[in-house]
N, C-alpha and C. Protein backbone atom coordinates (compact mmCIF):
# COMPACT_ATOMS: atom_id res chain seq x y z
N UNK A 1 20.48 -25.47 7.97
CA UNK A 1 19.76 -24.42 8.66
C UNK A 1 20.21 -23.09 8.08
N UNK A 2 19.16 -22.34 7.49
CA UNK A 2 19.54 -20.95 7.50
C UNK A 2 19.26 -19.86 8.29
N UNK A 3 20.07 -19.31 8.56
CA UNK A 3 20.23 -18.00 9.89
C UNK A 3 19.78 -16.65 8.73
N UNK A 4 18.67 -16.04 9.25
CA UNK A 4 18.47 -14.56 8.43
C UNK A 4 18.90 -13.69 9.73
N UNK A 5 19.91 -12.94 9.53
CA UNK A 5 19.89 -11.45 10.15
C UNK A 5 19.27 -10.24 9.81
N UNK A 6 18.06 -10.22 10.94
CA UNK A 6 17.19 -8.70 10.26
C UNK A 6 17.89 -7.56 11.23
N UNK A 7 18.16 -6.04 10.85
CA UNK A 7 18.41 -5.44 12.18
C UNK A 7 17.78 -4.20 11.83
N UNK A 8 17.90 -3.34 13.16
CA UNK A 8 16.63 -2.20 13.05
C UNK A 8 16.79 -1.69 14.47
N UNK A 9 16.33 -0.23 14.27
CA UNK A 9 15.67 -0.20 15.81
C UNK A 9 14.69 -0.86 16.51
N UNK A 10 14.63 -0.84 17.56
CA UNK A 10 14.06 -1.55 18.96
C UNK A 10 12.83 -1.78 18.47
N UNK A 11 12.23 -0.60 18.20
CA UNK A 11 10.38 -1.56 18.10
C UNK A 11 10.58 -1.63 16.68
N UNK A 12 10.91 -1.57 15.87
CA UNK A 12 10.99 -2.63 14.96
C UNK A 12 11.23 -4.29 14.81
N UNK A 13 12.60 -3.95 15.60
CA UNK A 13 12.66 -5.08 16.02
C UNK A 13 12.02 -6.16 16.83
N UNK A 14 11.31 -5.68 18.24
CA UNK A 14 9.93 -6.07 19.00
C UNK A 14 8.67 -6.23 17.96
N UNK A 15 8.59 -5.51 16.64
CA UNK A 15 7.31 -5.92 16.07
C UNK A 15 7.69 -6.88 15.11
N UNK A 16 8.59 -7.01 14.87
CA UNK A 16 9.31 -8.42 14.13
C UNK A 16 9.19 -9.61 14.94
N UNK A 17 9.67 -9.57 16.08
CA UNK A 17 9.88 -10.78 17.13
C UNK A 17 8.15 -10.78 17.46
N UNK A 18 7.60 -10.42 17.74
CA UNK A 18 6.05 -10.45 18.11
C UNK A 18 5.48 -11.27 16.85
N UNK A 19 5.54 -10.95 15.58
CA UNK A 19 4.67 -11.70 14.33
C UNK A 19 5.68 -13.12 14.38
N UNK A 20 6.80 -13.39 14.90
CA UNK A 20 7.60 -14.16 14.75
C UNK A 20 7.24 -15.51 15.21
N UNK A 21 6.78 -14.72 16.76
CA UNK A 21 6.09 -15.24 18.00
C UNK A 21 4.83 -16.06 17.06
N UNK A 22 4.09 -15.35 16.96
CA UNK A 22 2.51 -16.10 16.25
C UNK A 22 3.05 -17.24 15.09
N UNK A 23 3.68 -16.77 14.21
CA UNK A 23 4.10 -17.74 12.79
C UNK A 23 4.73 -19.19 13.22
N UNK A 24 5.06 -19.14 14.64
CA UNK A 24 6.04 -20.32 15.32
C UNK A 24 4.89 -21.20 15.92
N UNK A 25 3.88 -20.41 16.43
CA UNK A 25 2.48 -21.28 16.82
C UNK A 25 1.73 -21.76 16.04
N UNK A 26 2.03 -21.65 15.12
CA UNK A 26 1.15 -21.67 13.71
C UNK A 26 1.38 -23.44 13.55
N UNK A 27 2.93 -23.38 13.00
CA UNK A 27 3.37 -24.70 12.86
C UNK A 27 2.93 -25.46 14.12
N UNK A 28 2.72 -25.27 14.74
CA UNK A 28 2.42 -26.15 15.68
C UNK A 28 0.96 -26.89 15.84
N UNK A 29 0.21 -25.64 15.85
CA UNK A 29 -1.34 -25.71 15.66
C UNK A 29 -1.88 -26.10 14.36
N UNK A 30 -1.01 -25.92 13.71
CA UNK A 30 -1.81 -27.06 12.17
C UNK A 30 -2.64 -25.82 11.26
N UNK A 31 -3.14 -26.37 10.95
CA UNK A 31 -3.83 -25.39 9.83
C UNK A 31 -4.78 -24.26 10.42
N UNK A 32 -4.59 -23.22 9.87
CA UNK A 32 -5.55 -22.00 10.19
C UNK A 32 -6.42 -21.28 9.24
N UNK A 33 -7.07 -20.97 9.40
CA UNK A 33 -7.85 -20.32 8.29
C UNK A 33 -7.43 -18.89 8.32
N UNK A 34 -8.27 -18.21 7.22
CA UNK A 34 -7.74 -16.25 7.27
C UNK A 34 -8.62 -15.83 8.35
N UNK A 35 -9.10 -16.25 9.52
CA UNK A 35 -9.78 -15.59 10.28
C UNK A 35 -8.84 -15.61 11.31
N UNK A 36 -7.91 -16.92 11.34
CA UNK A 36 -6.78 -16.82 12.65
C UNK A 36 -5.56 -15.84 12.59
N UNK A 37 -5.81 -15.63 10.85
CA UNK A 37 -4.68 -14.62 11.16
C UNK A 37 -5.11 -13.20 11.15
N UNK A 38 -6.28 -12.75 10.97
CA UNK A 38 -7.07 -11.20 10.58
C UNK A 38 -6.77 -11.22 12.43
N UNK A 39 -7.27 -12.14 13.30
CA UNK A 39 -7.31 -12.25 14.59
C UNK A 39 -6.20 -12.30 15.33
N UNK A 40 -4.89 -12.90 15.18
CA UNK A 40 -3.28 -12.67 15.26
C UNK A 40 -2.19 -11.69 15.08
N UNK A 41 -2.64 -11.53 13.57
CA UNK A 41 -1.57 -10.87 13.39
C UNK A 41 -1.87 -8.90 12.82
N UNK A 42 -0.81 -8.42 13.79
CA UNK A 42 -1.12 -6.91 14.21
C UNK A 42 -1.59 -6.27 12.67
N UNK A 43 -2.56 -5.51 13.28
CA UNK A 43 -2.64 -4.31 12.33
C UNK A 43 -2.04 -3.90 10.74
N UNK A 44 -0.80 -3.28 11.59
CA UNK A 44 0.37 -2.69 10.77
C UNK A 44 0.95 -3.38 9.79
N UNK A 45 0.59 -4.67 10.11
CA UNK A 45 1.11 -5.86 8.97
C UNK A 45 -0.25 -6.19 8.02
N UNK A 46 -1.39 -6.57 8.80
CA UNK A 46 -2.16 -6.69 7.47
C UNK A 46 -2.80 -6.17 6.41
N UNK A 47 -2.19 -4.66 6.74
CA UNK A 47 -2.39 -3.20 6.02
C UNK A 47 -1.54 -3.62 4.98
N UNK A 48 -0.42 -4.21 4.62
CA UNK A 48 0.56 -4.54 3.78
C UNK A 48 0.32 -5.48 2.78
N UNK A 49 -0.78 -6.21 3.29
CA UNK A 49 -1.05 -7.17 2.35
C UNK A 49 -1.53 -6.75 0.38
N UNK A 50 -1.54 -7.18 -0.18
CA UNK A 50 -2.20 -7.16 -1.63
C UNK A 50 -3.71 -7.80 -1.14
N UNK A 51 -4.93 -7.16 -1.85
CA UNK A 51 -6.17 -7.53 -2.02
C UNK A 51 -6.31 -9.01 -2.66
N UNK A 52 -6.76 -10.15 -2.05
CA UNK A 52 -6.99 -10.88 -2.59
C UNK A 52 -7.48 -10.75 -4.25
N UNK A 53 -7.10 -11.62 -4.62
CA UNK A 53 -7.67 -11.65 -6.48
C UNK A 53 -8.30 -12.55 -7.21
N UNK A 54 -9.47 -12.64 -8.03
CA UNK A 54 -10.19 -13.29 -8.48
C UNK A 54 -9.31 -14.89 -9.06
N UNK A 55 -9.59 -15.76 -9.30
CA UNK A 55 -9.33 -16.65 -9.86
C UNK A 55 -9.17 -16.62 -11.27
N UNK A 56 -9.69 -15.37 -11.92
CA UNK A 56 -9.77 -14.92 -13.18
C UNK A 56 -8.85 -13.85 -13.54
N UNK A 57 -8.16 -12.91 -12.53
CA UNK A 57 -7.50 -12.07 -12.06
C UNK A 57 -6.02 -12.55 -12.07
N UNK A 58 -6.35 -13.35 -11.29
CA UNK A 58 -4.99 -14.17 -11.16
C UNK A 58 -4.57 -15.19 -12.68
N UNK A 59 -5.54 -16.22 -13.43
CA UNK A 59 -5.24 -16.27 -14.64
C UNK A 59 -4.67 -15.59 -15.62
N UNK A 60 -5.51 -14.07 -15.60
CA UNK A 60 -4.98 -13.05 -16.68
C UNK A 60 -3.77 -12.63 -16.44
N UNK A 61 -3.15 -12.26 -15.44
CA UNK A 61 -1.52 -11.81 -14.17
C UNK A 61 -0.75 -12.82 -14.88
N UNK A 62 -1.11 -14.11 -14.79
CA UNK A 62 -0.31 -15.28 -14.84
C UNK A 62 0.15 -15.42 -16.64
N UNK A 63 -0.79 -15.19 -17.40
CA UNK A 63 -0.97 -14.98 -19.25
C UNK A 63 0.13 -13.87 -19.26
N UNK A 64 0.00 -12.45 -18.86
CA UNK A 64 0.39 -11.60 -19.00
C UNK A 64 2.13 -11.99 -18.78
N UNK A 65 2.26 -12.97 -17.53
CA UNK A 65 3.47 -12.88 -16.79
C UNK A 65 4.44 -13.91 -17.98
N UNK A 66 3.89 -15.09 -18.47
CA UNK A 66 4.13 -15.92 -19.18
C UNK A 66 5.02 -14.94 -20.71
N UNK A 67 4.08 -14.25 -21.31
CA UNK A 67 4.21 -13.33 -22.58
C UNK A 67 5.60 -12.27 -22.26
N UNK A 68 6.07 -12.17 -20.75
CA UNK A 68 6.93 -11.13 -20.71
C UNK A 68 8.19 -11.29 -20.95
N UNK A 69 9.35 -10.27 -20.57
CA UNK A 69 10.45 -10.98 -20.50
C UNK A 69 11.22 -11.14 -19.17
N UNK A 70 12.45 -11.51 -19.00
CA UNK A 70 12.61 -12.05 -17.97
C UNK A 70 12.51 -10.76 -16.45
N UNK A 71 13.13 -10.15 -17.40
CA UNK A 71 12.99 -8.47 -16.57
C UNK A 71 11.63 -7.82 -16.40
N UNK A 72 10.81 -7.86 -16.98
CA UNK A 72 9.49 -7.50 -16.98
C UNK A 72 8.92 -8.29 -15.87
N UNK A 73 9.07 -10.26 -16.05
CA UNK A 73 8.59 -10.57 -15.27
C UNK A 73 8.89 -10.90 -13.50
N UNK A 74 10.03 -10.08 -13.25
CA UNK A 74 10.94 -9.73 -12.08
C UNK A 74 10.46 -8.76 -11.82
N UNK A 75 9.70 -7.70 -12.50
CA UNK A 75 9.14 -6.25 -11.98
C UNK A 75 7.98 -6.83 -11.53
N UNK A 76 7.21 -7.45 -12.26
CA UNK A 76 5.88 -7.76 -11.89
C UNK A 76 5.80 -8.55 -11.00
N UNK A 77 6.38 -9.52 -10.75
CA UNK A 77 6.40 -10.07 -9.46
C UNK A 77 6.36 -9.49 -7.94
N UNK A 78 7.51 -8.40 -8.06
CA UNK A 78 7.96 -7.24 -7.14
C UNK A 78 6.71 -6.39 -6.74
N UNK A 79 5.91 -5.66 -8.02
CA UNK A 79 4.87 -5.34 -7.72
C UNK A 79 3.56 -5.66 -7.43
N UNK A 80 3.52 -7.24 -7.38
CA UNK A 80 2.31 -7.96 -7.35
C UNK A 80 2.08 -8.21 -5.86
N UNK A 81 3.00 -7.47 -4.51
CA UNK A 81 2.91 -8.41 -3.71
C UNK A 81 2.34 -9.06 -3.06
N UNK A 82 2.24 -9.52 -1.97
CA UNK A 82 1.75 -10.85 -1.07
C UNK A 82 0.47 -10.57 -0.57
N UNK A 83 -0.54 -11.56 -1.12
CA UNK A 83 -1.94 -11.70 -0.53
C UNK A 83 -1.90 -12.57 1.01
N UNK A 84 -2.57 -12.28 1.69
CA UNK A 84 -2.31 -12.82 3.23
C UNK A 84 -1.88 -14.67 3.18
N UNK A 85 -3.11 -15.47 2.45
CA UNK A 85 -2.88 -16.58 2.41
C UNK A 85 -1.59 -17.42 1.94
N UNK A 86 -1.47 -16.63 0.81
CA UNK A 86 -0.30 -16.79 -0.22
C UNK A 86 0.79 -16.65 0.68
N UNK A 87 0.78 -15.93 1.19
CA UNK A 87 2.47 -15.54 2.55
C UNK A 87 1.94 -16.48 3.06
N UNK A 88 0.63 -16.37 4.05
CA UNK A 88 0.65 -17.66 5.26
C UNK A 88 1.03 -18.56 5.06
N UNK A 89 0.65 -19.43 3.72
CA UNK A 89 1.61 -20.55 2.96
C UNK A 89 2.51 -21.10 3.96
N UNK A 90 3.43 -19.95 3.84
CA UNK A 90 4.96 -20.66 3.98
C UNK A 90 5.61 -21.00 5.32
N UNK A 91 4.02 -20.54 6.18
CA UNK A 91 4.83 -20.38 7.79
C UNK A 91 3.55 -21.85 8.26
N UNK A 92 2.93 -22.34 7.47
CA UNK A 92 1.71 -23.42 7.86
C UNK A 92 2.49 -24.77 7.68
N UNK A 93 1.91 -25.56 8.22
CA UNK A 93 2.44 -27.51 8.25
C UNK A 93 2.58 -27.70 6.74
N UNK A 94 1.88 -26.94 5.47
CA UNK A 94 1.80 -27.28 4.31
C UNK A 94 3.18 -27.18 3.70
N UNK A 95 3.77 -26.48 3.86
CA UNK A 95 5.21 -25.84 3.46
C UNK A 95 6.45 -26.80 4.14
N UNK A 96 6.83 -27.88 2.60
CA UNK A 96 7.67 -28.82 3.62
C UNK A 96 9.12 -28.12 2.60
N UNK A 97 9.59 -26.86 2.25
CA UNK A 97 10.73 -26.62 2.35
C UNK A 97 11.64 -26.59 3.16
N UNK A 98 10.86 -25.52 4.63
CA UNK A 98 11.31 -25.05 5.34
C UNK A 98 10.42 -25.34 7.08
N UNK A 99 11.18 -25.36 8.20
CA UNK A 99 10.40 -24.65 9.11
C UNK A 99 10.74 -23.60 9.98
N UNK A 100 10.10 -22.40 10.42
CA UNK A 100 10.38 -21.56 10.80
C UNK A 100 10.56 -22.17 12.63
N UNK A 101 12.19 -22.62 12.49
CA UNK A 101 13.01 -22.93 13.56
C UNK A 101 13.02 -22.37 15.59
N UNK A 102 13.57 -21.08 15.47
CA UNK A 102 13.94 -20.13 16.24
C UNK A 102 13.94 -18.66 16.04
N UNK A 103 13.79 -18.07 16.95
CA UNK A 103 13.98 -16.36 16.79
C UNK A 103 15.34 -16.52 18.13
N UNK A 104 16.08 -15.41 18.10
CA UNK A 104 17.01 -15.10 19.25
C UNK A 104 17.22 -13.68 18.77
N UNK A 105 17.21 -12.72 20.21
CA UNK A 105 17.45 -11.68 19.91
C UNK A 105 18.90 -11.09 20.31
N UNK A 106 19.43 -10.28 19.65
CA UNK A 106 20.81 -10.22 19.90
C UNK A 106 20.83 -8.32 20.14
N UNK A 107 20.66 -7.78 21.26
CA UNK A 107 20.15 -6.82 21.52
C UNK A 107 21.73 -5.97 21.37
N UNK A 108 22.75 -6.28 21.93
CA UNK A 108 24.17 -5.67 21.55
C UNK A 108 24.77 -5.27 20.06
N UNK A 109 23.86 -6.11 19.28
CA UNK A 109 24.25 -5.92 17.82
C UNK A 109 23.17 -5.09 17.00
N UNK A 110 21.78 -4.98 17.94
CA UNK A 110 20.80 -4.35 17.41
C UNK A 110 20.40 -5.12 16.46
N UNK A 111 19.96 -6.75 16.03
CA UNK A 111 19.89 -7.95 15.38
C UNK A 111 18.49 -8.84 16.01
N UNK A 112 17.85 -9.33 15.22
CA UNK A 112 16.91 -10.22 15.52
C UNK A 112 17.61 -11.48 14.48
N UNK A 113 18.10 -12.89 15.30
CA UNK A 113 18.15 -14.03 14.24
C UNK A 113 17.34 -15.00 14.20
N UNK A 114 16.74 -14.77 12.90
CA UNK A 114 15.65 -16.00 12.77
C UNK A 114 16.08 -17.06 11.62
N UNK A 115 15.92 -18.46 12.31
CA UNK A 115 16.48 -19.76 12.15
C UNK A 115 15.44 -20.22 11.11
N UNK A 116 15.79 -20.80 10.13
CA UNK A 116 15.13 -21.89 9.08
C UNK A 116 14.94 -23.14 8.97
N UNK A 117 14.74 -24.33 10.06
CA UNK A 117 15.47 -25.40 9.78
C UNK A 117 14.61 -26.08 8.30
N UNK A 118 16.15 -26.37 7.54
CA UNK A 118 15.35 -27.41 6.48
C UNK A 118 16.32 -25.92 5.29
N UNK A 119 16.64 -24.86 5.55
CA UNK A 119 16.53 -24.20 4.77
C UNK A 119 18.31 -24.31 4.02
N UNK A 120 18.62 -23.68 2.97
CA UNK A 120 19.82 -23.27 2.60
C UNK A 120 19.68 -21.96 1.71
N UNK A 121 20.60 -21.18 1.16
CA UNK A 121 20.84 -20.18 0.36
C UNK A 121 20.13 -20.11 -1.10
N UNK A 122 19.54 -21.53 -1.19
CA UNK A 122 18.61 -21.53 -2.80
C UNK A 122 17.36 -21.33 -2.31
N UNK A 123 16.89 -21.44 -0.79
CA UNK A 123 15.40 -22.23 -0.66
C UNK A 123 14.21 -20.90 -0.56
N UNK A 124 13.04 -20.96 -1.05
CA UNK A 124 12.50 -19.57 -1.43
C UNK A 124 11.65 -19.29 -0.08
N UNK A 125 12.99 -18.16 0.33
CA UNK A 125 12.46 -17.61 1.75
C UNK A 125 11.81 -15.89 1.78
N UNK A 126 11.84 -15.67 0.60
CA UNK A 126 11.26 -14.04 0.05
C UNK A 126 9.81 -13.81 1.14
N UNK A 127 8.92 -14.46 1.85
CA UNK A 127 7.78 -14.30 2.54
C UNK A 127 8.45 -13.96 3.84
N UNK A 128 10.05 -14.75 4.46
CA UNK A 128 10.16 -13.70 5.55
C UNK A 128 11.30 -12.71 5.34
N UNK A 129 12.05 -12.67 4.26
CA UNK A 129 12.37 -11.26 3.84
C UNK A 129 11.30 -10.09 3.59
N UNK A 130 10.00 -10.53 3.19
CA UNK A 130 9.12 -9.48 3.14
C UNK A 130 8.91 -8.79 4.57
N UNK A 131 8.70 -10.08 5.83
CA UNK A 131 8.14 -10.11 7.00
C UNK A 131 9.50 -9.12 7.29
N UNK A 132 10.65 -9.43 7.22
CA UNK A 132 11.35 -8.49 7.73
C UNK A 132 11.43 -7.15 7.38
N UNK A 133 11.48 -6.67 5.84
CA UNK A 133 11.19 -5.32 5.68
C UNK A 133 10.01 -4.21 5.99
N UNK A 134 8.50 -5.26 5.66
CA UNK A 134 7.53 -4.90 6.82
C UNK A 134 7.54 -4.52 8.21
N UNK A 135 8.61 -4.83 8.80
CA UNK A 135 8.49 -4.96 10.46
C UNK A 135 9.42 -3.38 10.48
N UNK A 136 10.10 -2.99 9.31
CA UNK A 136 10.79 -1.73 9.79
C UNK A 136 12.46 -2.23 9.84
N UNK A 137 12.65 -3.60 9.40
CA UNK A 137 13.81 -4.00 9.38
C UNK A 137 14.44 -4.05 8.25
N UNK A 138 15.74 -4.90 8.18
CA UNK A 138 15.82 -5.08 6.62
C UNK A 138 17.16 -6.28 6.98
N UNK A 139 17.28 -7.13 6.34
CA UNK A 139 18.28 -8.51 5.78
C UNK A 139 19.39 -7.87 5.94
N UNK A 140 20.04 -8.11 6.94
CA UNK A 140 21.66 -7.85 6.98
C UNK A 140 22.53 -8.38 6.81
N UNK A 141 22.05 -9.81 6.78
CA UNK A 141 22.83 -10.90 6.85
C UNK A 141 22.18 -12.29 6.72
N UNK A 142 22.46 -13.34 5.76
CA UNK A 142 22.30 -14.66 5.62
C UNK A 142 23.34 -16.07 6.08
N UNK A 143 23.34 -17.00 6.73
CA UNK A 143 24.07 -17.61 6.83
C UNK A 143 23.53 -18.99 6.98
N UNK A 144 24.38 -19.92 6.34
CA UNK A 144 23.93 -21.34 6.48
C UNK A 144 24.75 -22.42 7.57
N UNK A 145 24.38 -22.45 8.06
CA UNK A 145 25.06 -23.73 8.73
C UNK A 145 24.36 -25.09 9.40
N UNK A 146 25.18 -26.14 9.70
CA UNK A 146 24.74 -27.34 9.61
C UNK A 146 24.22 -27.75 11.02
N UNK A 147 22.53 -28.61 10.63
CA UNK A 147 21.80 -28.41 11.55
C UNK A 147 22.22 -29.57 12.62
C-alpha cells in the first residue's frame, strides 16, 4: 500500500477530498464514459485538462518523442499534460496497478492521506500527483507500507 501525503490549506484540501470522493465511486461503478465525468467532476479541475488530440496528433507527439533525447523527452512529457480520459484511466476498473484505497483527513497536520492499495514507490501514480497539485496542494510525503 502506498500512503501519498498531500497538504495545503483547508479548501484546498476539501477540493482534493471532494474529487477524491467521486474517483472512489468510480471503481465501484465500473466504467464511465467522458460525460460522467464533464457531469462529476468540478469545474476548476476540468479547466486543467489538455484538449483532447487527434489520433494523428498524437502519432506525430509520439515520432517526435521517440527522435528526442532523454531530457527533451522528460520536458515534453511535462508539457503535454493530461487529457481527461487519459487521467480517468487510472482511477477506472481498467487500471489493475493500483486501486484508489482510502482518503483520511488529518486536519491537525493540515494533511489529506490518500491510500493506494496494490501500489509501491515504482508504481506510476503521476495522475494523482497531478490531482494533488491541481487541488492547490502539493506531495509532502510518500510512504509504503504493508497491506
Amino acid at each position: 500500500m502506498l500512503e501519498i501525503c498531500a497538504s495545503g490549506d483547508e479548501v484546498s484540501r476539501l477540493r482534493l477530498a471532494d474529487v477524491v470522493g467521486v474517483l472512489r465511486r468510480v471503481r465501484i461503478m465500473g466504467k464511465v464514459g467522458e460525460e460522467f465525468w464533464d457531469a462529476n467532476l468540478p469545474e476548476w479541475l476540468l479547466d486543467k485538462f489538455s484538449p483532447e488530440r487527434t489520433r494523428e496528433e498524437k502519432m506525430a507527439w509520439l515520432t517526435q518523442w521517440r527522435r528526442a533525447s532523454l531530457e527533451v523527452q522528460a520536458r515534453m512529457v511535462a508539457e503535454q499534460g493530461w487529457e481527461l480520459m487519459q487521467w480517468a484511466y487510472w482511477f477506472g476498473d481498467e487500471n489493475e496497478e493500483w486501486v484508489l484505497w482510502s482518503v483520511e483527513a488529518d486536519a491537525m497536520n493540515h494533511l489529506l492521506k490518500i491510500r493506494l492499495k496494490g501500489a509501491d514507490e515504482q508504481s506510476p501514480v503521476s495522475a494523482v500527483k497531478w490531482l494533488v497539485e491541481q487541488s492547490g496542494c502539493h506531495v509532502s510525503g510518500m510512504t509504503v507500507f504493508q497491506e
